[in-house]
Protein backbone atom coordinates (compact mmCIF):
# COMPACT_ATOMS: atom_id res chain seq x y z
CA UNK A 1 -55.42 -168.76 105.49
CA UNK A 2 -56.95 -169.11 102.00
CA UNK A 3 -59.37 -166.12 100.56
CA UNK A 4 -61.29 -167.15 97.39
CA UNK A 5 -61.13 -164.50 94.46
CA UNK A 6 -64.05 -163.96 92.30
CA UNK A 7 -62.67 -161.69 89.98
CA UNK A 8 -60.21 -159.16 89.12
CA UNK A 9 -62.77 -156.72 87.66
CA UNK A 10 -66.25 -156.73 85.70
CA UNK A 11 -64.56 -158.15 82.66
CA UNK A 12 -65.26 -161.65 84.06
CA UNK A 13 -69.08 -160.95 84.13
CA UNK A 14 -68.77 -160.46 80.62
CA UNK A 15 -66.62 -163.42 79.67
CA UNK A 16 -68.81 -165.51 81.91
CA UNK A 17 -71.99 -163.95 79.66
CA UNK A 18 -70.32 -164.38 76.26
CA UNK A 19 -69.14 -168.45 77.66
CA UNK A 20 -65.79 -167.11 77.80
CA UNK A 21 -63.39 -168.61 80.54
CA UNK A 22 -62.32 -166.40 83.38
CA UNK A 23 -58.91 -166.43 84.08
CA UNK A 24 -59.49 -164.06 87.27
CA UNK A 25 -61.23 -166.70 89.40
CA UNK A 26 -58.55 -168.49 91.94
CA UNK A 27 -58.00 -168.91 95.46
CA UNK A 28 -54.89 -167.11 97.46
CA UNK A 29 -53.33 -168.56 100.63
CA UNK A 30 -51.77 -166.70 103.21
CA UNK A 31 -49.23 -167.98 106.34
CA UNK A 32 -50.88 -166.29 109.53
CA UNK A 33 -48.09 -165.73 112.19
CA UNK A 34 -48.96 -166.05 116.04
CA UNK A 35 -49.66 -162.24 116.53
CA UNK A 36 -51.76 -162.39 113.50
CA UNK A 37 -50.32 -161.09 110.73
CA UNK A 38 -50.29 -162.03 107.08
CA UNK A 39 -47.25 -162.75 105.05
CA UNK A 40 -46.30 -165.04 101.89
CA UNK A 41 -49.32 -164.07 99.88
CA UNK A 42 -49.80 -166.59 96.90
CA UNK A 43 -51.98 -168.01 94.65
CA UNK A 44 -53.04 -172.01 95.96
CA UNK A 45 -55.18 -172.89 93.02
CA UNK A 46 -57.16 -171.54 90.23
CA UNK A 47 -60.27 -171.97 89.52
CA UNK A 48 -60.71 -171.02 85.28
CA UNK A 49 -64.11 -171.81 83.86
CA UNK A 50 -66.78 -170.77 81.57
CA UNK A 51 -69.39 -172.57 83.47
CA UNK A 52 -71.91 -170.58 85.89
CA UNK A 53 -70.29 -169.92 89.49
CA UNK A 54 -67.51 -168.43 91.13
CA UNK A 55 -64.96 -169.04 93.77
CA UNK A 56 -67.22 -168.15 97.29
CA UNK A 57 -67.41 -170.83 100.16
CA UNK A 58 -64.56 -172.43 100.99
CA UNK A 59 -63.58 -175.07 104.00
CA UNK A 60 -60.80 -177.71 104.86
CA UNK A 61 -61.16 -181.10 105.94
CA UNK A 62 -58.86 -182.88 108.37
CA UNK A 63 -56.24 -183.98 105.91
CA UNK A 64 -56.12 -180.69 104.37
CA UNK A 65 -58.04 -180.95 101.49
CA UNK A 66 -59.76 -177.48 100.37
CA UNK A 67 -63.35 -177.45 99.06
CA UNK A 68 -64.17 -174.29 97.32
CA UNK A 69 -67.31 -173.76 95.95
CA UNK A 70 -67.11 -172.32 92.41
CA UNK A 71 -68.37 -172.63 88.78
CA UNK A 72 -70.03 -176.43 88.45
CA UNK A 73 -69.86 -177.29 92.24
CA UNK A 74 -67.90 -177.38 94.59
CA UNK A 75 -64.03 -178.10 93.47
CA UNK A 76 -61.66 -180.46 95.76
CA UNK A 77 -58.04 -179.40 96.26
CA UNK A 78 -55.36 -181.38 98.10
CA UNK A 79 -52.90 -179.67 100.75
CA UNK A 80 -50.74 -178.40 97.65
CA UNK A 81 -52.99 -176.49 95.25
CA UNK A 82 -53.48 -179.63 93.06
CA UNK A 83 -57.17 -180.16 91.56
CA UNK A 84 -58.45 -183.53 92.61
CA UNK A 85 -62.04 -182.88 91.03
CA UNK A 86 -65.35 -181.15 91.35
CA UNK A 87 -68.18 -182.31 93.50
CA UNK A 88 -71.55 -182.13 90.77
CA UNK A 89 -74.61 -180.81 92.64
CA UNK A 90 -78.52 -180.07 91.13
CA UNK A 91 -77.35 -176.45 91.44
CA UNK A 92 -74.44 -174.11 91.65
CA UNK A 93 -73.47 -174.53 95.22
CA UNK A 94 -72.39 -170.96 96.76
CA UNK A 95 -71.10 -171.99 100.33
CA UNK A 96 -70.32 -175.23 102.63
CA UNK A 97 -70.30 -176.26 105.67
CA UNK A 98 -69.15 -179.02 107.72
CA UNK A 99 -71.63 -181.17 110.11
CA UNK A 100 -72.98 -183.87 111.93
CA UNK A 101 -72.27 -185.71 115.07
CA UNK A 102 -68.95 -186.79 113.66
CA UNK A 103 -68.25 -183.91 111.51
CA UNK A 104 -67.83 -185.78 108.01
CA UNK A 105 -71.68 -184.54 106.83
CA UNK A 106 -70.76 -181.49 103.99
CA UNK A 107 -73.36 -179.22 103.67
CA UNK A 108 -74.13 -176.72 100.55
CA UNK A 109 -76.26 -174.26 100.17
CA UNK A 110 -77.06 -173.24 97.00
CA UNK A 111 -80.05 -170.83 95.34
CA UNK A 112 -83.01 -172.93 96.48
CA UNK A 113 -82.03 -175.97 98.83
CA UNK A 114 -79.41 -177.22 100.73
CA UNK A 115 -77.46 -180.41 99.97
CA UNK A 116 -75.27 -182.71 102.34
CA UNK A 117 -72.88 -185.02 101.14
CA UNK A 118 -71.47 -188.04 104.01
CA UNK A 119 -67.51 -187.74 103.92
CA UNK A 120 -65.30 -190.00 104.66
CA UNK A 121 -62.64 -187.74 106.26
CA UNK A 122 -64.02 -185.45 108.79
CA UNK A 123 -63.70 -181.74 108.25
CA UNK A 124 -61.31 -179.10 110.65
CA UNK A 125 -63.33 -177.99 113.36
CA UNK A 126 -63.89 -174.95 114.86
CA UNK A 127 -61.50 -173.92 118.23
CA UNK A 128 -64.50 -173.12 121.29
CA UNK A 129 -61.90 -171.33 122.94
């Protein structure tokens, strides 16, 4: 399970305000055992930036890459934590979803519209049962 932290405190409101980079923005991952429960609580990537955005909407596609949205877009991750770069959108993207007949269409919403991008690896999808 991955959980996408914004910040540690108010200070990176401030750094972000002064075009400081935040060193408090990062994603965590989890292992989930069967019954549920949490354990091996880490940090997968971080996510340090003076541009506008934060860490927020976050999904996997079917080859476990991550795609966070965050400061500048929305930033691409590979299975390990490694950066493989930022997806550039009109606007600060703030969550993402995956769509389309054959799942590969990413979605973003952002402040004022919503943007698709066509993948070419389909995203996880969603168990109906």
């Amino acid at each position: 399970m991955y959980v996408a932290i914004t910040r540690l405190d108010d200070s990176c409101i401030g750094e972000k305000e002064r075009g400081e980079v935040c060193e408090h923005q990062f994603i965590r991952a989890f292992d989930v055992a069967a019954d549920g429960s949490l354990s091996n609580n880490r940090v997968f990537a971080t996510m340090y930036s003076d541009e506008d955005g934060v860490p927020d909407g976050m999904k996997v596609d079917a080859e476990g890459r991550v795609y966070c949205t965050g400061p500048g877009g929305c930033w691409v991750f590979d299975a390990a934590g490694n950066q493989l770069g930022v997806i550039r959108l009109p606007e600060i993207p703030a969550n993402c979803a995956w769509g389309g007949e054959d799942n590969r269409t990413m979605l973003f919403t952002a402040r004022t519209s919503v943007y698709s991008l066509r993948m070419t690896t389909p995203g996880t999808t969603i168990p109906t049962q």
